[in-house]
N, C-alpha and C. Protein backbone atom coordinates (compact mmCIF):
# COMPACT_ATOMS: atom_id res chain seq x y z
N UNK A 1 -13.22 -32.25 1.95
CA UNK A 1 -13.36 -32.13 0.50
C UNK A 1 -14.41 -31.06 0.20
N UNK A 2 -13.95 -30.07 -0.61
CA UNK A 2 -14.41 -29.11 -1.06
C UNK A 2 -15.09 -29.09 -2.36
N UNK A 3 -16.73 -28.91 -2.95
CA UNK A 3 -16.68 -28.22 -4.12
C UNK A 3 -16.01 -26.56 -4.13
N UNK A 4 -16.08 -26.02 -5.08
CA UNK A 4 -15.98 -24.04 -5.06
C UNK A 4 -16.93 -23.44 -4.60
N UNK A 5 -18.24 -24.32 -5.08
CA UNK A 5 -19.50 -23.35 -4.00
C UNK A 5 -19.54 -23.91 -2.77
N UNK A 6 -19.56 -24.94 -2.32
CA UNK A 6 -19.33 -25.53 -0.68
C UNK A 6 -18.21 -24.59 0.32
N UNK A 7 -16.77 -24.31 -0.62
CA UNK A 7 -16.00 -23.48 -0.09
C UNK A 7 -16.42 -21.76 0.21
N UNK A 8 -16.91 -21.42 -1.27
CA UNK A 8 -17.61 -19.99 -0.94
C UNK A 8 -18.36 -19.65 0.05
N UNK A 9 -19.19 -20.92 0.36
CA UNK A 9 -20.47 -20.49 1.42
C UNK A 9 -19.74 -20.71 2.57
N UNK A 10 -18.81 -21.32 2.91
CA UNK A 10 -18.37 -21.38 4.52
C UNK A 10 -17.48 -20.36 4.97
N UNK A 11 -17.03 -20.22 3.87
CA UNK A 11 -15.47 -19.50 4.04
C UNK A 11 -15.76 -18.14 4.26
N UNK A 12 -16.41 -17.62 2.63
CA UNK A 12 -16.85 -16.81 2.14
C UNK A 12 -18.13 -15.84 2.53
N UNK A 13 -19.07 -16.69 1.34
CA UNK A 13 -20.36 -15.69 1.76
C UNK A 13 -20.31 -14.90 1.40
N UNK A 14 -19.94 -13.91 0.95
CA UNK A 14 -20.56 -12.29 0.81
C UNK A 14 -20.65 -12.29 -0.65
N UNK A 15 -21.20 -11.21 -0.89
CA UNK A 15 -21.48 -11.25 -2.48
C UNK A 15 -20.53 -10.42 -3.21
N UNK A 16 -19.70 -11.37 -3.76
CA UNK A 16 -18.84 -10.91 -4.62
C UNK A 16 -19.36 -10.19 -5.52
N UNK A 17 -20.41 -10.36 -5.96
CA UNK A 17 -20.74 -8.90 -7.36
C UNK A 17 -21.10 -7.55 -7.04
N UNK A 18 -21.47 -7.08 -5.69
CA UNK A 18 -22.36 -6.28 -5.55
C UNK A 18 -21.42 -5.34 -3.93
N UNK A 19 -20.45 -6.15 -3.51
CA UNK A 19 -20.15 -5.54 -2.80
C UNK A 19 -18.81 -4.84 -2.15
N UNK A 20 -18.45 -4.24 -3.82
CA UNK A 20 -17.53 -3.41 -4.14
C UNK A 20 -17.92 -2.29 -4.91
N UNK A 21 -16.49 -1.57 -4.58
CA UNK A 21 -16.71 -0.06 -5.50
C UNK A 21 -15.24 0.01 -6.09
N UNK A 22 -15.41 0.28 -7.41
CA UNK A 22 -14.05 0.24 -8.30
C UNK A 22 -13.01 2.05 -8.17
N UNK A 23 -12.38 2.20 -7.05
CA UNK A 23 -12.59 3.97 -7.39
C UNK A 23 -10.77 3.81 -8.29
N UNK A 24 -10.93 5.27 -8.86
CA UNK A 24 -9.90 5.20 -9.91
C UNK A 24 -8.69 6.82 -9.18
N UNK A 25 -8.05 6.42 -9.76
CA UNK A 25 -7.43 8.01 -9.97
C UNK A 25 -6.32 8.16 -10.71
N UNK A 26 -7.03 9.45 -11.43
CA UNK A 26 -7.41 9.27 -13.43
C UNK A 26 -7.44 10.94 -13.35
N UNK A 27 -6.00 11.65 -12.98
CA UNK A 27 -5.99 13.11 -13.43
C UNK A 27 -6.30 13.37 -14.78
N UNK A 28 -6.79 12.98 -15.82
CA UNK A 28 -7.06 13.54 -16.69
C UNK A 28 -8.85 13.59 -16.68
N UNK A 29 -9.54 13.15 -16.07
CA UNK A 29 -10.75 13.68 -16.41
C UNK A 29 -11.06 13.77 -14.80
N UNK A 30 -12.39 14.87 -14.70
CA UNK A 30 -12.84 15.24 -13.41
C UNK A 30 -13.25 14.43 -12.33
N UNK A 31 -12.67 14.78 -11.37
CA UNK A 31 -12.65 14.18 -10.19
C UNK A 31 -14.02 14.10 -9.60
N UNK A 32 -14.65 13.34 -8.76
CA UNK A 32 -15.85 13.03 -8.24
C UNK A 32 -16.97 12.69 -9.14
N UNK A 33 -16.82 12.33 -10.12
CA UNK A 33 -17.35 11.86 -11.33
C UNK A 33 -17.64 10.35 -11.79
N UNK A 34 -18.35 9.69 -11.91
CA UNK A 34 -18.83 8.56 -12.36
C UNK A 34 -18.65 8.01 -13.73
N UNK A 35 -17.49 7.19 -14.19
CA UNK A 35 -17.41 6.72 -15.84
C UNK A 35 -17.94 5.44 -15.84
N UNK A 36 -17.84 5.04 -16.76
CA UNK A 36 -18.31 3.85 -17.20
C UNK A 36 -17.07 3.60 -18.70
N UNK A 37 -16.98 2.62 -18.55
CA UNK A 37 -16.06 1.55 -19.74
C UNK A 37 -16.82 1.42 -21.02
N UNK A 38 -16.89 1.64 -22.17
CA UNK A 38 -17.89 0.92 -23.04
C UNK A 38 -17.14 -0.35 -23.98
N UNK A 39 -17.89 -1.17 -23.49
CA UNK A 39 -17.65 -2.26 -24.45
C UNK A 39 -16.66 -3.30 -23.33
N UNK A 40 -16.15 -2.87 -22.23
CA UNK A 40 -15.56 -3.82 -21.13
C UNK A 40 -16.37 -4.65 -20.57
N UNK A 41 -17.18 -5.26 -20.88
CA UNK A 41 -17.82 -6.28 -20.35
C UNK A 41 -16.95 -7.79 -20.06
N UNK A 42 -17.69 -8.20 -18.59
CA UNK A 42 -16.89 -9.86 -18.65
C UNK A 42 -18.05 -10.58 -18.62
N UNK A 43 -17.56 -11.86 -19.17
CA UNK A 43 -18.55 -12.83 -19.20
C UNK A 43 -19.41 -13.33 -17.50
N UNK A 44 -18.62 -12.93 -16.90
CA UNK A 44 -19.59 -13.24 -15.37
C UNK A 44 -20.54 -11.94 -15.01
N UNK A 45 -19.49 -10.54 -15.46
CA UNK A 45 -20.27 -9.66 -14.88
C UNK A 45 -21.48 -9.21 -15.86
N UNK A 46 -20.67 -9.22 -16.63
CA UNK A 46 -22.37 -9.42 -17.86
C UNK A 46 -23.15 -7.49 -17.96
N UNK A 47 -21.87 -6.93 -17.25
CA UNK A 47 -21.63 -5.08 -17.35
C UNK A 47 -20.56 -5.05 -17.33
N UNK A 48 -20.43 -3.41 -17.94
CA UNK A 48 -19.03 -2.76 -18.30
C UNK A 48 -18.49 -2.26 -16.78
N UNK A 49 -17.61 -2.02 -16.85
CA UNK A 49 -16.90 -1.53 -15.34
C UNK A 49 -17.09 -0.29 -15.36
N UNK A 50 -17.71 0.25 -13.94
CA UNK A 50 -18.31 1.51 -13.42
C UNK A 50 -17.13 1.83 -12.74
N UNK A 51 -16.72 3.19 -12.49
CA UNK A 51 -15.79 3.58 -11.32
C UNK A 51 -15.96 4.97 -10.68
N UNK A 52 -15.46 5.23 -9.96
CA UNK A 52 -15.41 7.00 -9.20
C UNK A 52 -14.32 7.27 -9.29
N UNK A 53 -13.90 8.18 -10.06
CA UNK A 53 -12.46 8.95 -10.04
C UNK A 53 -12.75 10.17 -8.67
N UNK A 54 -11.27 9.95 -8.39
CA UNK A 54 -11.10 10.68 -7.02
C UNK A 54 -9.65 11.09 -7.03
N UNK A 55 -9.45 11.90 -6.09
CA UNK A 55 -7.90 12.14 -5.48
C UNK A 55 -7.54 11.29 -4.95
N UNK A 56 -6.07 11.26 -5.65
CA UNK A 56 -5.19 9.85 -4.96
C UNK A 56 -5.45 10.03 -3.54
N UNK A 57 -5.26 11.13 -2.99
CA UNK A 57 -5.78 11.22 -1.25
C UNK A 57 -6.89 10.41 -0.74
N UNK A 58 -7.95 11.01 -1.39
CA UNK A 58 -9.27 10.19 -0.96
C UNK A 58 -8.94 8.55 -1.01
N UNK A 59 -8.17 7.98 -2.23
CA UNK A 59 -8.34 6.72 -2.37
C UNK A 59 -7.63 5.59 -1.18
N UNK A 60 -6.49 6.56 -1.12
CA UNK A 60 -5.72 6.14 0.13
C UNK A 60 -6.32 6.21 1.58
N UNK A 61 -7.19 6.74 1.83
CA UNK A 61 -7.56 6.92 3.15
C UNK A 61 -8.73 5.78 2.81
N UNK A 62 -9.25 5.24 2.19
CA UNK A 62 -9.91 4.20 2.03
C UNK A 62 -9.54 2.65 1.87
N UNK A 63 -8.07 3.00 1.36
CA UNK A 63 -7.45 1.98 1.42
C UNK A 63 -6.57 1.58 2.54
N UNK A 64 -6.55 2.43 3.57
CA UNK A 64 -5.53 2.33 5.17
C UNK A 64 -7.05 1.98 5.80
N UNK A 65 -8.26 2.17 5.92
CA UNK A 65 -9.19 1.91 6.18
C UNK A 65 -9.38 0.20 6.40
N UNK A 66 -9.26 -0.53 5.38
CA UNK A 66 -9.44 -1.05 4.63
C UNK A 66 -8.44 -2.30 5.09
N UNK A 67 -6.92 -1.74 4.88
CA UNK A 67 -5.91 -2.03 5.37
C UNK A 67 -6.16 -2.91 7.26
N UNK A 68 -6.44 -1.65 7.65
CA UNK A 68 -6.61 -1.85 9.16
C UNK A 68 -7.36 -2.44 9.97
N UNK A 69 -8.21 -3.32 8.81
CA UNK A 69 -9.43 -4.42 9.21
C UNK A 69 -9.16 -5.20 8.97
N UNK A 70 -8.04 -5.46 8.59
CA UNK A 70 -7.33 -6.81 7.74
C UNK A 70 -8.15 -7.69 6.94
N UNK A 71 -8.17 -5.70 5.77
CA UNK A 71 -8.98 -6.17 4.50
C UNK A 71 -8.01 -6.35 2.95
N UNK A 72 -7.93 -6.73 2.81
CA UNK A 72 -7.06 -6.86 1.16
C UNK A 72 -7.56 -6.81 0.57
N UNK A 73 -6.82 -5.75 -1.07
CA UNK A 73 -7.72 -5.36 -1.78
C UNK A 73 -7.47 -5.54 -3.29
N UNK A 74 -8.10 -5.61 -4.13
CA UNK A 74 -7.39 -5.06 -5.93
C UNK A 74 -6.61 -4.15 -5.53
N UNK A 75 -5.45 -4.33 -6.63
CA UNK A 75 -4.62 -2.99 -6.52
C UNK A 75 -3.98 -3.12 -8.23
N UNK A 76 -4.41 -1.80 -8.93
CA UNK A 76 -3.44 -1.72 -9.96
C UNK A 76 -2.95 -0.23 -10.14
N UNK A 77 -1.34 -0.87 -11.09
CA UNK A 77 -0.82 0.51 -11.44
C UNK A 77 0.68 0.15 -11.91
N UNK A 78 1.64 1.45 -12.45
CA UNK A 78 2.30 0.84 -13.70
C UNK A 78 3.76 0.36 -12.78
N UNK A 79 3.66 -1.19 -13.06
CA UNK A 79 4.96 -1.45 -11.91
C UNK A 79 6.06 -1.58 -12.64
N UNK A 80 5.90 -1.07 -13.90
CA UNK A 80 7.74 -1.15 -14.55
C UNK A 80 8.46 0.11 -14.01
N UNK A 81 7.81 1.10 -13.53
CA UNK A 81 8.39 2.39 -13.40
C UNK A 81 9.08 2.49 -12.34
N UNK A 82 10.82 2.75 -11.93
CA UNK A 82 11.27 2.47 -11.16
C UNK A 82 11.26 1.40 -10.17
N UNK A 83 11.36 0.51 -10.69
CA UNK A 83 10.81 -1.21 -10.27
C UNK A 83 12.18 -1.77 -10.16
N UNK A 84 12.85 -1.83 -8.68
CA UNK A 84 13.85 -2.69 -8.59
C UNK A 84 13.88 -4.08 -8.47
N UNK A 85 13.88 -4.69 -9.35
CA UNK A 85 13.50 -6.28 -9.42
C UNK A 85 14.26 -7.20 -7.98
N UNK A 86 15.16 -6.80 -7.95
CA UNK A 86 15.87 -7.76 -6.75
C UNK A 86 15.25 -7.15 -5.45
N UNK A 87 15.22 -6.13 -5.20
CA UNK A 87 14.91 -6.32 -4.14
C UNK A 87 13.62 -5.95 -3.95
N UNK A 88 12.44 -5.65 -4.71
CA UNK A 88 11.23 -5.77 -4.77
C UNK A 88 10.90 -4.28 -4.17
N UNK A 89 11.23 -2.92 -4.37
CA UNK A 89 11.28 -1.97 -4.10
C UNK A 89 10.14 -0.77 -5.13
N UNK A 90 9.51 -0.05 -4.55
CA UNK A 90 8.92 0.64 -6.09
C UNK A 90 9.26 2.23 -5.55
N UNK A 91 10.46 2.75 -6.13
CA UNK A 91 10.86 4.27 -5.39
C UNK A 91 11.66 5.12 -6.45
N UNK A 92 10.31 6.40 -6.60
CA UNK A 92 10.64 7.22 -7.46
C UNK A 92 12.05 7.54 -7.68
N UNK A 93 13.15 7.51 -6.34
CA UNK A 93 14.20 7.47 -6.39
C UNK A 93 15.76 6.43 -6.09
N UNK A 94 14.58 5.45 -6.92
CA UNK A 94 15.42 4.17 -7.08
C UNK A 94 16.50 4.06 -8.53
N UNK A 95 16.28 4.78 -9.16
CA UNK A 95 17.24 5.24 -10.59
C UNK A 95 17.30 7.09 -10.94
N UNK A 96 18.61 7.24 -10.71
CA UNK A 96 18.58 8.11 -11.26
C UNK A 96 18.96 8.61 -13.08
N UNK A 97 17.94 8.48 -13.41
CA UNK A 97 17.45 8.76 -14.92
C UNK A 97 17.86 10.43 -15.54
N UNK A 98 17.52 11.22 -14.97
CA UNK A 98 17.82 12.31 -15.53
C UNK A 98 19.93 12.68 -15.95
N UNK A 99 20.50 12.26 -14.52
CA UNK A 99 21.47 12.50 -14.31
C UNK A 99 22.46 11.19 -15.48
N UNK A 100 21.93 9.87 -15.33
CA UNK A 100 22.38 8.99 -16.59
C UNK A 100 21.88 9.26 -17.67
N UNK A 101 21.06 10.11 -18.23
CA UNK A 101 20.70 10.96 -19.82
C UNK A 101 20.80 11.92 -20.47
N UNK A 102 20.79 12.23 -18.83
CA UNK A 102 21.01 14.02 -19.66
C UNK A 102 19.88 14.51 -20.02
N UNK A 103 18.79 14.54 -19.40
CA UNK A 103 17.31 14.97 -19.39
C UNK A 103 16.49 14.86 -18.70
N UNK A 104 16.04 16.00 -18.24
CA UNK A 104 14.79 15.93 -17.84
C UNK A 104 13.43 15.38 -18.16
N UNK A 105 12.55 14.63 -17.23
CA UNK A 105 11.75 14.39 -17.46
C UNK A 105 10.25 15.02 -16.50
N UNK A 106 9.82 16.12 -17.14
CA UNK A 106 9.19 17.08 -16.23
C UNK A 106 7.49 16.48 -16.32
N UNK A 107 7.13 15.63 -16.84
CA UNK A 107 5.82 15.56 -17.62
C UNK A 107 5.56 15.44 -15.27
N UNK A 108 3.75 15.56 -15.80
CA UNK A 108 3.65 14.89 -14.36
C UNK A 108 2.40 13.87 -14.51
N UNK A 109 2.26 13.48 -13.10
CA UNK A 109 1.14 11.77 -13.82
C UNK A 109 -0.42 12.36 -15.21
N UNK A 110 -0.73 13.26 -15.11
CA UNK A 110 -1.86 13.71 -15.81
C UNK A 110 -1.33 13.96 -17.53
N UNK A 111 -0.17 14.10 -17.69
CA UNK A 111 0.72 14.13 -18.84
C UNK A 111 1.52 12.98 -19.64
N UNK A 112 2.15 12.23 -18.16
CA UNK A 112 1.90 10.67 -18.92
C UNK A 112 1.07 9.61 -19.17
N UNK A 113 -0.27 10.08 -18.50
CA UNK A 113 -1.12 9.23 -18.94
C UNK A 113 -1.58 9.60 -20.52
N UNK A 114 -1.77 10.99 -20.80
CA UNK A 114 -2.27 11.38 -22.23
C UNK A 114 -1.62 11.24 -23.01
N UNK A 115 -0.11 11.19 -22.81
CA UNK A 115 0.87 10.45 -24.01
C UNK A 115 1.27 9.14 -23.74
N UNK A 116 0.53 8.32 -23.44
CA UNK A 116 0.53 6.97 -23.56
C UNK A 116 2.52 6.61 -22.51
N UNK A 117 2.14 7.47 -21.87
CA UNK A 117 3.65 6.99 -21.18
C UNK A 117 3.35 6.50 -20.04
N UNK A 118 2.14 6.16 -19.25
CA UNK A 118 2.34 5.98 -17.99
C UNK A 118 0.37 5.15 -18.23
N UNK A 119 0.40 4.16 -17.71
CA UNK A 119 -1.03 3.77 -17.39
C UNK A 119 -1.10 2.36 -16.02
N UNK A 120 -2.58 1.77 -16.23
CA UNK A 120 -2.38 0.11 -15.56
C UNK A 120 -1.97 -0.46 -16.36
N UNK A 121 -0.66 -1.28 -15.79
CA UNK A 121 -0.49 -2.15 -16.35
C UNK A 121 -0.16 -3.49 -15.94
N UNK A 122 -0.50 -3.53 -14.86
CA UNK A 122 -0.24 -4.53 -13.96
C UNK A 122 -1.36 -4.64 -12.44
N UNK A 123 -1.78 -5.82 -12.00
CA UNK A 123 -2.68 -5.72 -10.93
C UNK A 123 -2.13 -6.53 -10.09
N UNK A 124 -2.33 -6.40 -8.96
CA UNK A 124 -1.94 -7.27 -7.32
C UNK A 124 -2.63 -7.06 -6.54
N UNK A 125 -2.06 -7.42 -5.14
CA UNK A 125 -3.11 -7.32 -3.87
C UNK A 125 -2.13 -6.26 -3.27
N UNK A 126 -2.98 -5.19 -2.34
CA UNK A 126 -2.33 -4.28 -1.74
C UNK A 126 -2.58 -4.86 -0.36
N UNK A 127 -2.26 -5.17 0.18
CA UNK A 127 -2.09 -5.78 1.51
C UNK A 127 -1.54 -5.43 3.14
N UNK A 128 -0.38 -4.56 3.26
CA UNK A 128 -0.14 -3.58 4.21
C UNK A 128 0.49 -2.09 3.64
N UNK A 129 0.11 -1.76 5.13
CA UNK A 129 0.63 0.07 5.00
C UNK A 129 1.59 0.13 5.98
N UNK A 130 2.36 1.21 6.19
CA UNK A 130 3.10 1.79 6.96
C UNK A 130 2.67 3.20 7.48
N UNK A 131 2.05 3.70 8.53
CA UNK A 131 1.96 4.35 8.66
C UNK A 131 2.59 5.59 9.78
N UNK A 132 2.89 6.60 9.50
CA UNK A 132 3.51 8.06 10.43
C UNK A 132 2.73 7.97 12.17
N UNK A 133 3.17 8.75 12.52
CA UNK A 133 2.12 9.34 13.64
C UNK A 133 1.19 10.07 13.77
N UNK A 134 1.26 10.81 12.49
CA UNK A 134 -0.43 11.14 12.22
C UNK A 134 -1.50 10.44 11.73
N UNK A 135 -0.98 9.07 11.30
CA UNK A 135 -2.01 8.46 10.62
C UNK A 135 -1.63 7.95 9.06
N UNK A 136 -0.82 8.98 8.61
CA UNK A 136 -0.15 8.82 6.90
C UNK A 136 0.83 7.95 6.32
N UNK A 137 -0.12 7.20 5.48
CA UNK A 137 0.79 6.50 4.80
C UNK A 137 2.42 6.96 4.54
N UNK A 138 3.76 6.12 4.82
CA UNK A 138 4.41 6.36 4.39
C UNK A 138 5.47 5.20 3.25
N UNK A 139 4.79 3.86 3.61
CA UNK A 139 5.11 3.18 2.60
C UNK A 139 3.90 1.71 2.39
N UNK A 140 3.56 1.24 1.29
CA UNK A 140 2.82 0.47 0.90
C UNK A 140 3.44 -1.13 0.99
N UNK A 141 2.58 -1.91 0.58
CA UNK A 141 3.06 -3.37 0.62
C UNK A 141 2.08 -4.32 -0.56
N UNK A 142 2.41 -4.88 -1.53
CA UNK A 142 2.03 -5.59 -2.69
C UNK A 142 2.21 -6.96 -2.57
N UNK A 143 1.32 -7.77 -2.71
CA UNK A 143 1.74 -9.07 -2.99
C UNK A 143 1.26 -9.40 -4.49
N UNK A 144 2.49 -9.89 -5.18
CA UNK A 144 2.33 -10.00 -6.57
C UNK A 144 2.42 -11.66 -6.75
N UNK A 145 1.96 -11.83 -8.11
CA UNK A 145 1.82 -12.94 -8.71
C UNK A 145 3.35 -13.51 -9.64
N UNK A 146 4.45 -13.23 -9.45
CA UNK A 146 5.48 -13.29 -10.09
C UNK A 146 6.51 -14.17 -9.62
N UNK A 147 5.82 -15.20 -8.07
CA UNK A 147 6.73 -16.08 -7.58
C UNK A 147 7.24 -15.92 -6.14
N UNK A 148 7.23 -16.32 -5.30
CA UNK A 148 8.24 -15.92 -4.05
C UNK A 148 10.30 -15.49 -3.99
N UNK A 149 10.39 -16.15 -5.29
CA UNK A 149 11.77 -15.27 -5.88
C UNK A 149 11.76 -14.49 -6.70
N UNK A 150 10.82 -13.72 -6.68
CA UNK A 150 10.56 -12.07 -7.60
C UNK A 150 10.22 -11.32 -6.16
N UNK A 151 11.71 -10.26 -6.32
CA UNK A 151 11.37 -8.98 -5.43
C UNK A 151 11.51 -9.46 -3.65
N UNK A 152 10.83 -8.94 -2.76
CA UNK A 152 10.63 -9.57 -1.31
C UNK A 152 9.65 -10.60 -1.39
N UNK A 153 10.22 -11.58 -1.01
CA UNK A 153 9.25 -13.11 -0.62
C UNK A 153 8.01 -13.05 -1.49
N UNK A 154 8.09 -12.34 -3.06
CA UNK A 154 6.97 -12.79 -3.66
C UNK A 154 6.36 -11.21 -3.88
N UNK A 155 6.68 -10.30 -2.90
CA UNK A 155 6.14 -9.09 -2.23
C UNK A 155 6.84 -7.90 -3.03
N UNK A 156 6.14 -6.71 -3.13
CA UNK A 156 6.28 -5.41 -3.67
C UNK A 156 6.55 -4.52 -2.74
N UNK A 157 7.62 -3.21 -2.19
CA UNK A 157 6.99 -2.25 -0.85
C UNK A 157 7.38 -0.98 -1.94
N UNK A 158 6.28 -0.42 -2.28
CA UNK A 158 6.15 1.00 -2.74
C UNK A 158 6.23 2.21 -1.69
N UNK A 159 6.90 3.09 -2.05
CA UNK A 159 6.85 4.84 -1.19
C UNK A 159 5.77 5.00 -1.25
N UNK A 160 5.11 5.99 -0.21
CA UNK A 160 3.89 6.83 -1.03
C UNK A 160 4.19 7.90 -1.99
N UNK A 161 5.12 8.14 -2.22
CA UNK A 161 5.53 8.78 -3.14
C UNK A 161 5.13 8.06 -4.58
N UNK A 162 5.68 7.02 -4.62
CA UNK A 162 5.32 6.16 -6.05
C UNK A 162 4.06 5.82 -6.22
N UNK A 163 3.33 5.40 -4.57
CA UNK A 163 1.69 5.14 -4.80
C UNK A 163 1.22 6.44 -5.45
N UNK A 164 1.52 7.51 -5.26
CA UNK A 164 0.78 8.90 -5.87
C UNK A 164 0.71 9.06 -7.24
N UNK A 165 2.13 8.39 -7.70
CA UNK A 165 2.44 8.74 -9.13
C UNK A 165 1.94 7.63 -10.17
N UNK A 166 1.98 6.05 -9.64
CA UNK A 166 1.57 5.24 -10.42
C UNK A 166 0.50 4.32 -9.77
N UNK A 167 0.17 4.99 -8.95
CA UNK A 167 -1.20 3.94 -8.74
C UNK A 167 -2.37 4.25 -9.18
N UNK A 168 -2.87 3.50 -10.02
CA UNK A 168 -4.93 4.38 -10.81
C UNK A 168 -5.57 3.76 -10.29
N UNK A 169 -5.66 2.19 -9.25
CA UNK A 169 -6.68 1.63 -9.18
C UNK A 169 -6.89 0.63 -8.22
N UNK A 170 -7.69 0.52 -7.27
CA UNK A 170 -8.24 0.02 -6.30
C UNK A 170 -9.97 -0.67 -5.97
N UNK A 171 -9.96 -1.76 -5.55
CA UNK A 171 -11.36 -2.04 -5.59
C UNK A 171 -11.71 -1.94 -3.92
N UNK A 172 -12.40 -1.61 -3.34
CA UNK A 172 -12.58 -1.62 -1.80
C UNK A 172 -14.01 -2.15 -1.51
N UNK A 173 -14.38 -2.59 -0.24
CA UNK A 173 -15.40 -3.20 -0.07
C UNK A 173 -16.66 -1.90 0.36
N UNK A 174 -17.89 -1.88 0.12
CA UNK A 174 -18.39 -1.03 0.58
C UNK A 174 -18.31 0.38 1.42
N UNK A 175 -18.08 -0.93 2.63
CA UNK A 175 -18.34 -0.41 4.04
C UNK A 175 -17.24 0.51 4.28
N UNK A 176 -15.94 0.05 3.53
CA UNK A 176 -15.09 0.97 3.78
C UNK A 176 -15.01 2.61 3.36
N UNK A 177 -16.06 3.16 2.34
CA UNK A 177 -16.31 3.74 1.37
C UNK A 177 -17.38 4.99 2.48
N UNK A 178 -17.05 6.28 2.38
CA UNK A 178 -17.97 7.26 3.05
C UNK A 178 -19.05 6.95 2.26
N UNK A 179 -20.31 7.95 3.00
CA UNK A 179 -21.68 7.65 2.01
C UNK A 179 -21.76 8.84 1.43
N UNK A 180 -20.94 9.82 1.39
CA UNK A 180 -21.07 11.00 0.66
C UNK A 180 -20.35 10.51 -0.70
N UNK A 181 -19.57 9.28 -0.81
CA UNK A 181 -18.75 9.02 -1.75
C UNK A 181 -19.67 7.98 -2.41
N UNK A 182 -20.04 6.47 -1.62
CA UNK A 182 -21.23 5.79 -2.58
C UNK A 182 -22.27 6.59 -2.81
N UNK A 183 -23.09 8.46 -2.46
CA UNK A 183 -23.81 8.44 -3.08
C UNK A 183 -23.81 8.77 -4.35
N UNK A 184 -22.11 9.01 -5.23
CA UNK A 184 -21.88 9.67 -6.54
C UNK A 184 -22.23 8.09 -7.53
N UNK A 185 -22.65 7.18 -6.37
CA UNK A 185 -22.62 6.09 -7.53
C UNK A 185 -24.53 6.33 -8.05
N UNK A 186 -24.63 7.40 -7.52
CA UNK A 186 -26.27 7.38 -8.50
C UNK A 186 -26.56 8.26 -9.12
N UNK A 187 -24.85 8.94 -9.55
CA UNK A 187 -24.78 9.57 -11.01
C UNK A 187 -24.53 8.81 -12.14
N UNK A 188 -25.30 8.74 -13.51
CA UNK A 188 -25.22 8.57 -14.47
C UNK A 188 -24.15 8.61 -15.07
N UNK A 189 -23.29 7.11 -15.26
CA UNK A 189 -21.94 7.20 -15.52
C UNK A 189 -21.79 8.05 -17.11
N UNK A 190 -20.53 8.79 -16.87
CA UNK A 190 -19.87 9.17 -17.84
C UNK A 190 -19.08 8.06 -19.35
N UNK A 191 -19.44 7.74 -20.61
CA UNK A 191 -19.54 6.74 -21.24
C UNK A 191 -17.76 6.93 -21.51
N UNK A 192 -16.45 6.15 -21.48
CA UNK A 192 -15.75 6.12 -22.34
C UNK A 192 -15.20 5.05 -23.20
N UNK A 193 -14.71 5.71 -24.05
CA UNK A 193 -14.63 4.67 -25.10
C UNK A 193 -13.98 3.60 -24.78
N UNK A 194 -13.92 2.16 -25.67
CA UNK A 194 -12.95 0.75 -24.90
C UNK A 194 -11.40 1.99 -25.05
N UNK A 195 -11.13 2.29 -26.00
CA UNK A 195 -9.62 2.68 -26.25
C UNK A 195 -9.06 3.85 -25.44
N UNK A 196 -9.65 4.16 -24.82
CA UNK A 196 -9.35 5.17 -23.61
C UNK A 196 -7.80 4.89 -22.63
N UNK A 197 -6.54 5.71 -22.74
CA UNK A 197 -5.49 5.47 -22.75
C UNK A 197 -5.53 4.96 -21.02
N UNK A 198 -6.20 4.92 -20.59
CA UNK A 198 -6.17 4.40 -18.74
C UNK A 198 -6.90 3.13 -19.23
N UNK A 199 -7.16 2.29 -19.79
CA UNK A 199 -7.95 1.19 -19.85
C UNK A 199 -7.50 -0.21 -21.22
N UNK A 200 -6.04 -0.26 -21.22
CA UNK A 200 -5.15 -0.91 -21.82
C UNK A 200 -5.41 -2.29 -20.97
N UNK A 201 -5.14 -3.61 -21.31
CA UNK A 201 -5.44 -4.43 -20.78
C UNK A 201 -4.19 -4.94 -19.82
N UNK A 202 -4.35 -5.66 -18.96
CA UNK A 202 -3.39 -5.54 -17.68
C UNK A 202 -3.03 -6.96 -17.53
N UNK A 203 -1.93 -7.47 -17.10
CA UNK A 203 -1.25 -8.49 -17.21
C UNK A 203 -2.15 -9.42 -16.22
């Protein structure tokens, strides 16, 4: 028999407040840069959410990192977009859209985020990778909150193709994190507003 803090301390232990880094990737404002949320405060954290925008590259090599310690992590990003519900698939070329409309759709991720076409809107656990023989991601793995009969056994498998295009957000544990990268966390975050089109509230 368990209390929640009896379980934390055995199981657990580590300090959940302090020993993460929120990194983003957020083509519309500069990369290697420090924001801050205004007005996102939660009642536990009792601060607004800090993050490091980076190249989807960088974020990924932190997250196969990460991956390969059999670490699991936050993961958000917009899962209606080419989202095959049955079979739990996330692939840019899972519908072909242009050819059933009759249009092109040329915008690219830095364009749908500024017209409100593309953001987070959804969060899960990113949980495995697939990786090449060099090392490179070539397909992702999600475990979502939507049931074990939504998609694979409960499960999401994104391209890296789709991770590039709709993924903004990842939380990783420290250690996984270069120190050339935690030292941008002792720049003076950049303030944005709550209504900032990457910061819509997430299911």
């Amino acid at each position: 028999t368990y209390t929640p803090q009896s379980f934390y301390q055995e199981y657990i232990g580590i300090d959940l407040q302090n020993n993460y880094v929120m990194l983003m990737n957020d083509p519309t404002r500069e990369y290697y840069k420090v924001y801050e949320i205004e007005y996102d405060r939660h009642v536990y954290d009792g601060s607004n959410w800090v993050y490091i925008n980076l190249p989807v590259e960088e974020i990924a090599k932190m997250a196969i990192e990460s991956i390969k310690d059999n670490t699991m992590m936050y993961f958000s990003c917009d899962v209606g977009k080419y989202l095959n519900r049955d079979k739990g698939t996330l692939d840019i070329n899972n519908f072909d859209y242009e050819s059933l409309m009759g249009v092109e759709f040329p915008m690219n991720k830095e364009e749908r985020i500024r017209t409100f076409a593309s953001g987070s809107s959804h969060a899960m656990t990113l949980i495995a990778v697939d990786l090449d023989e060099q090392g490179n991601a070539k397909k992702w793995m999600v475990e979502n909150s939507w049931g074990p009969s939504s998609g694979y056994k409960g499960n999401l498998i994104m391209t890296d193709e789709w991770f590039n295009e709709y993924m903004f957000r990842v939380v990783v544990e420290k250690k996984y994190v270069p120190a050339d990268i935690m030292k941008m966390l002792d720049q003076k975050p950049i303030l944005l507003p709550a209504w900032d089109p990457m910061f819509a509230p997430e299911e």
